[in-house]
C-alpha atoms as a PDB file:
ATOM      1  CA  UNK A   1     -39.189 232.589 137.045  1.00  0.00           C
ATOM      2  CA  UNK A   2     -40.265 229.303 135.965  1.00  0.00           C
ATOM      3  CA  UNK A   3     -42.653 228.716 138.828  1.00  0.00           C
ATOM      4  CA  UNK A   4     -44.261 232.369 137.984  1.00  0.00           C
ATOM      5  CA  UNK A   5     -44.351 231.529 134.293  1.00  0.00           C
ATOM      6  CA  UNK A   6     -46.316 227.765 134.895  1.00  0.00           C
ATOM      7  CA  UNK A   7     -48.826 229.844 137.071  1.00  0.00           C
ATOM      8  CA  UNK A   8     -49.738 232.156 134.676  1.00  0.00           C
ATOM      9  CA  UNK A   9     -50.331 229.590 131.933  1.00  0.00           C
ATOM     10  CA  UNK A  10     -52.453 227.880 134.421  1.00  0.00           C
ATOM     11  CA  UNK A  11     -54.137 231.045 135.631  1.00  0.00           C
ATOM     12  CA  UNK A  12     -54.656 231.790 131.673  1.00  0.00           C
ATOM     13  CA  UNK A  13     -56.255 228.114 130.941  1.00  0.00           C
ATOM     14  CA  UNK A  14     -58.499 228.366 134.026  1.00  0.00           C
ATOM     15  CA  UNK A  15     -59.854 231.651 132.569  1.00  0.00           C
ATOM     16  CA  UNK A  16     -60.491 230.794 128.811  1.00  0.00           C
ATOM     17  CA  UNK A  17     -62.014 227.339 130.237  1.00  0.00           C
ATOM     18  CA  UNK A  18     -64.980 229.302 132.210  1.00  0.00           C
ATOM     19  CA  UNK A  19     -65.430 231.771 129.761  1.00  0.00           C
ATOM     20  CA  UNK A  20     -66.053 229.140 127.294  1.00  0.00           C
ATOM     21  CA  UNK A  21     -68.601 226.947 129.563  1.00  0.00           C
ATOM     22  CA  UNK A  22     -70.397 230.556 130.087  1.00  0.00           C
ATOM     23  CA  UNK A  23     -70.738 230.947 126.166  1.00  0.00           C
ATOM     24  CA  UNK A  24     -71.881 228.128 125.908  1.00  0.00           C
ATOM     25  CA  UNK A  25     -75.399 228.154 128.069  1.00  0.00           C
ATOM     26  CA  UNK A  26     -78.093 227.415 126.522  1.00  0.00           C
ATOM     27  CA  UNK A  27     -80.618 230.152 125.421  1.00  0.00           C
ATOM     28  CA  UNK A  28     -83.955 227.855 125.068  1.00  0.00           C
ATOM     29  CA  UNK A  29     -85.730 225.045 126.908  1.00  0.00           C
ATOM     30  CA  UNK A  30     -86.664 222.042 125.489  1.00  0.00           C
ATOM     31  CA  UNK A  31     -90.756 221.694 125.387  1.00  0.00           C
ATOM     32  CA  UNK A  32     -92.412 218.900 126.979  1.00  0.00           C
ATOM     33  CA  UNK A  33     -93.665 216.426 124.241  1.00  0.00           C
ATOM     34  CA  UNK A  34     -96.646 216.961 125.910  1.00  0.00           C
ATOM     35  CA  UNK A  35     -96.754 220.769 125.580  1.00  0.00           C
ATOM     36  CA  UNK A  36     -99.282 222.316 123.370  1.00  0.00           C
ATOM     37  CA  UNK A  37     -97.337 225.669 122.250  1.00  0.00           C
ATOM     38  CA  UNK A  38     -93.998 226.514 121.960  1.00  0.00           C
ATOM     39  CA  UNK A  39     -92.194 229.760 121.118  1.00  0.00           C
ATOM     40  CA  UNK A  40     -89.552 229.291 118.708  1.00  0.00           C
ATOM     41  CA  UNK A  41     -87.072 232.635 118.551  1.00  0.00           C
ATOM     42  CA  UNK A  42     -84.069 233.082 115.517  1.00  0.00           C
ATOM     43  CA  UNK A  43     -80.591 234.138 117.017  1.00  0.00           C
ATOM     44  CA  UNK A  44     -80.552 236.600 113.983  1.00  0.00           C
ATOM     45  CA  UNK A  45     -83.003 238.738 114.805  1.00  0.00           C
ATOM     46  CA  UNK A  46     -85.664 239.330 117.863  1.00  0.00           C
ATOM     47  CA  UNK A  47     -88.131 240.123 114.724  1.00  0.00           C
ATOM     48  CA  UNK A  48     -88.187 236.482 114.324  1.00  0.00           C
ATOM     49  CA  UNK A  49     -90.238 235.608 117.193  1.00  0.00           C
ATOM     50  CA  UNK A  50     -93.060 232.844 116.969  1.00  0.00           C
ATOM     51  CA  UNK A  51     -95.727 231.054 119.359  1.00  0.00           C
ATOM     52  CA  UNK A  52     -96.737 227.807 117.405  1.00  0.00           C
ATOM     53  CA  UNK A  53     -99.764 225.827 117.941  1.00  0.00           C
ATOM     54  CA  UNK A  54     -98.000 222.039 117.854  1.00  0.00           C
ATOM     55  CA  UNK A  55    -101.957 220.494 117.486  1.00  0.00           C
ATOM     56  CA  UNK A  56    -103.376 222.924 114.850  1.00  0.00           C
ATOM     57  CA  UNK A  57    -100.370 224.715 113.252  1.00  0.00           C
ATOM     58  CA  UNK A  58    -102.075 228.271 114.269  1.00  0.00           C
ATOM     59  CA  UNK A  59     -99.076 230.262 114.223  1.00  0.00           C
ATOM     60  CA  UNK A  60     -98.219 234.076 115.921  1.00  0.00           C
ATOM     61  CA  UNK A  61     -95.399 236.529 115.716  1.00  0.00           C
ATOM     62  CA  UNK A  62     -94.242 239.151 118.790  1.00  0.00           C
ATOM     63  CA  UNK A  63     -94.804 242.129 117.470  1.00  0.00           C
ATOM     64  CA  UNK A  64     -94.690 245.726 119.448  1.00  0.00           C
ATOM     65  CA  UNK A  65     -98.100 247.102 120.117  1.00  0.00           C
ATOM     66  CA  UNK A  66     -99.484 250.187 121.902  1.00  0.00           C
ATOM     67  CA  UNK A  67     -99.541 248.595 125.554  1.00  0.00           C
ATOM     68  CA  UNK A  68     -96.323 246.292 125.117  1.00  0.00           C
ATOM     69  CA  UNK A  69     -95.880 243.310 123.084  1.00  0.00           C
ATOM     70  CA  UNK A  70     -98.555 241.343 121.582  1.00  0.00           C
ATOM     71  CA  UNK A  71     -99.282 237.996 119.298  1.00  0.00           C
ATOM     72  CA  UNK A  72    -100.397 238.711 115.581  1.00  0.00           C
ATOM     73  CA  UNK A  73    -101.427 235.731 114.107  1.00  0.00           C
ATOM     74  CA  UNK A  74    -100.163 234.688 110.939  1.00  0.00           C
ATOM     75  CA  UNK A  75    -102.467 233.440 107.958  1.00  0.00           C
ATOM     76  CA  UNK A  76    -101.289 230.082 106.187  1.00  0.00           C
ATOM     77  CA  UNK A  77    -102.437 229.119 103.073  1.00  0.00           C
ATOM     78  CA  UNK A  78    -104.440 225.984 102.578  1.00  0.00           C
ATOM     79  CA  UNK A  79    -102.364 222.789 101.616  1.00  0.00           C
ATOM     80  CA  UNK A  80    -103.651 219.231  99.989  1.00  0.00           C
ATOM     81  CA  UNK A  81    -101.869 217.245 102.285  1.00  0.00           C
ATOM     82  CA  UNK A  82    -102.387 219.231 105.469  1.00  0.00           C
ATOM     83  CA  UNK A  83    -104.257 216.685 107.158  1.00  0.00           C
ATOM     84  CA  UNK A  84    -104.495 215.156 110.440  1.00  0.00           C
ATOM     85  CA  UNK A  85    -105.822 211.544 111.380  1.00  0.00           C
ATOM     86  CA  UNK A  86    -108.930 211.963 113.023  1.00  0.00           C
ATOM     87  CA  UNK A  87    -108.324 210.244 116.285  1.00  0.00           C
ATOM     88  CA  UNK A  88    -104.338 211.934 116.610  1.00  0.00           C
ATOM     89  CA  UNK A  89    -104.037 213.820 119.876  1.00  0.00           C
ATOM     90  CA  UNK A  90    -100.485 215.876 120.057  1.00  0.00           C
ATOM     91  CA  UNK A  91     -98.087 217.621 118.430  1.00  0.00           C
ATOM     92  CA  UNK A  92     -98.083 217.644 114.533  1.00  0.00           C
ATOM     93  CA  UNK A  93     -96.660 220.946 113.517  1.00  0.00           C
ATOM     94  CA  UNK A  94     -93.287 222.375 114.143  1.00  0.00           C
ATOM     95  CA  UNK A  95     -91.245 225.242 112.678  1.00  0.00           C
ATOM     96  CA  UNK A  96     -87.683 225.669 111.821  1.00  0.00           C
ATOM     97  CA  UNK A  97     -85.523 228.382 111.065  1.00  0.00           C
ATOM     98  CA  UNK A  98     -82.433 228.976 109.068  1.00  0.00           C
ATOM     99  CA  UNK A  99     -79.604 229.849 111.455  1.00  0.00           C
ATOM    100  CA  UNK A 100     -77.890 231.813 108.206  1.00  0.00           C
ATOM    101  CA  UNK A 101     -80.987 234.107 106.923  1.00  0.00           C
ATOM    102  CA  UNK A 102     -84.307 235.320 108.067  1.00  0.00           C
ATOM    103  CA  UNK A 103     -85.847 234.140 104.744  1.00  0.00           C
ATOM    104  CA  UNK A 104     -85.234 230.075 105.626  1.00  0.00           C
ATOM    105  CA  UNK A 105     -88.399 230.155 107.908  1.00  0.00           C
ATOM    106  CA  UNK A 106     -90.752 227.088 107.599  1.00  0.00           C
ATOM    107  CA  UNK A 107     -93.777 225.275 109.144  1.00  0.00           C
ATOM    108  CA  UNK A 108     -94.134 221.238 108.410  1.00  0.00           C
ATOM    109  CA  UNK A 109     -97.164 219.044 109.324  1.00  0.00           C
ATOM    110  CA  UNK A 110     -94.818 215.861 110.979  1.00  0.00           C
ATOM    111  CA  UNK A 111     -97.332 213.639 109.517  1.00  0.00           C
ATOM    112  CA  UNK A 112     -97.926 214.287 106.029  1.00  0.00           C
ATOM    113  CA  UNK A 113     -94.688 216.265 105.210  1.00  0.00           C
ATOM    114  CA  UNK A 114     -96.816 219.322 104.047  1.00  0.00           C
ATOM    115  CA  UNK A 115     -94.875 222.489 103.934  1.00  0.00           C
ATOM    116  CA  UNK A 116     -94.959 225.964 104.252  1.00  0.00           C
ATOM    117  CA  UNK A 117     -92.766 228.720 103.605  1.00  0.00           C
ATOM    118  CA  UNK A 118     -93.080 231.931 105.426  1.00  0.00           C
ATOM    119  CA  UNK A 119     -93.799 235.449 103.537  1.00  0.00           C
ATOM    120  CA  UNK A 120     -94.175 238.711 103.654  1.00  0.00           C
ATOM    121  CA  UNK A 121     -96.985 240.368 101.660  1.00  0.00           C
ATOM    122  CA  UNK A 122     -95.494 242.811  99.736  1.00  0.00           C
ATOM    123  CA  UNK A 123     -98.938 245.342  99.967  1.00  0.00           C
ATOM    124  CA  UNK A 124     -99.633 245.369 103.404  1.00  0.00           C
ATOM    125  CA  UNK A 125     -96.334 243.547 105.158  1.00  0.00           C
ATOM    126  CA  UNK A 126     -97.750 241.286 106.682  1.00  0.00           C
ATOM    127  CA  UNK A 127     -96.705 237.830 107.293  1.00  0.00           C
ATOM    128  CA  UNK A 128     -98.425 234.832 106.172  1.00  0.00           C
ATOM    129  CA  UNK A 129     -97.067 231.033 105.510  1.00  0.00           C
ATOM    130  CA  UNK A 130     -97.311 229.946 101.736  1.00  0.00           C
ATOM    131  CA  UNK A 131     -97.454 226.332 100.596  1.00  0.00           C
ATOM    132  CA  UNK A 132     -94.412 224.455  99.293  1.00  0.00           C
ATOM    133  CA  UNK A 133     -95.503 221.415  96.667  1.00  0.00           C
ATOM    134  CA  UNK A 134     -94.435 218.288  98.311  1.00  0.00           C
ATOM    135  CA  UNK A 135     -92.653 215.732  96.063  1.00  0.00           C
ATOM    136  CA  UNK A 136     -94.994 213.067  94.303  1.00  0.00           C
END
């Protein structure tokens, strides 16, 4: 009885182990430093579904079109400090979003620190990224 009770625990352990490592898998790459664009998704909602521009900070969203999905780009409101050196090839923009709440959405030039915070216009719904004031 002892012998049957020892391989159950350790058929039990076995099981939870690989179900764990199979939960665990990761969902996303991680871009080349030397990659231009990157899609950046939020494990809240597909809705939140961007293709970033890492050189100019264009930005896009997935929306659902006629013919399938498609890119809508997404205005951005000019910032003071949104500027890059003349001479900089690469990545300067990248975007991060809250893991709690669709609203945390943000774009950052890496360089300068300027900052945007994503919105929806409240007339048309559309999304466009409005400027955060950087600290003096």
């Amino acid at each position: 009885m002892k012998r049957l009770f020892l391989t159950f625990l350790l058929a039990v352990a076995a099981f939870s182990a690989t179900a764990q490592n199979s939960y665990n898998n990761q969902t996303a790459t991680t871009p080349p430093e030397s990659g231009r664009y990157e899609i950046i998704t939020s494990s809240i909602a597909m809705r939140e579904t961007y293709l970033l521009d890492k050189e100019t900070g264009d930005t896009w969203q997935l929306v659902s079109g006629y013919n399938g999905y498609v890119w809508e780009q997404i205005s951005r409101q000019e910032h003071p400090h949104d500027i890059i050196p003349e001479h900089h090839k690469g990545a300067v923009y990248q975007i991060t979003l809250s893991g709690i709440s669709v609203k945390g959405s943000y774009l950052i030039n890496t360089i300068t620190g300027a900052t945007w915070k994503l919105y929806e216009d409240s007339d048309t719904g559309r999304l466009f990224w409005g400027t955060v004031a950087r600290p003096e």
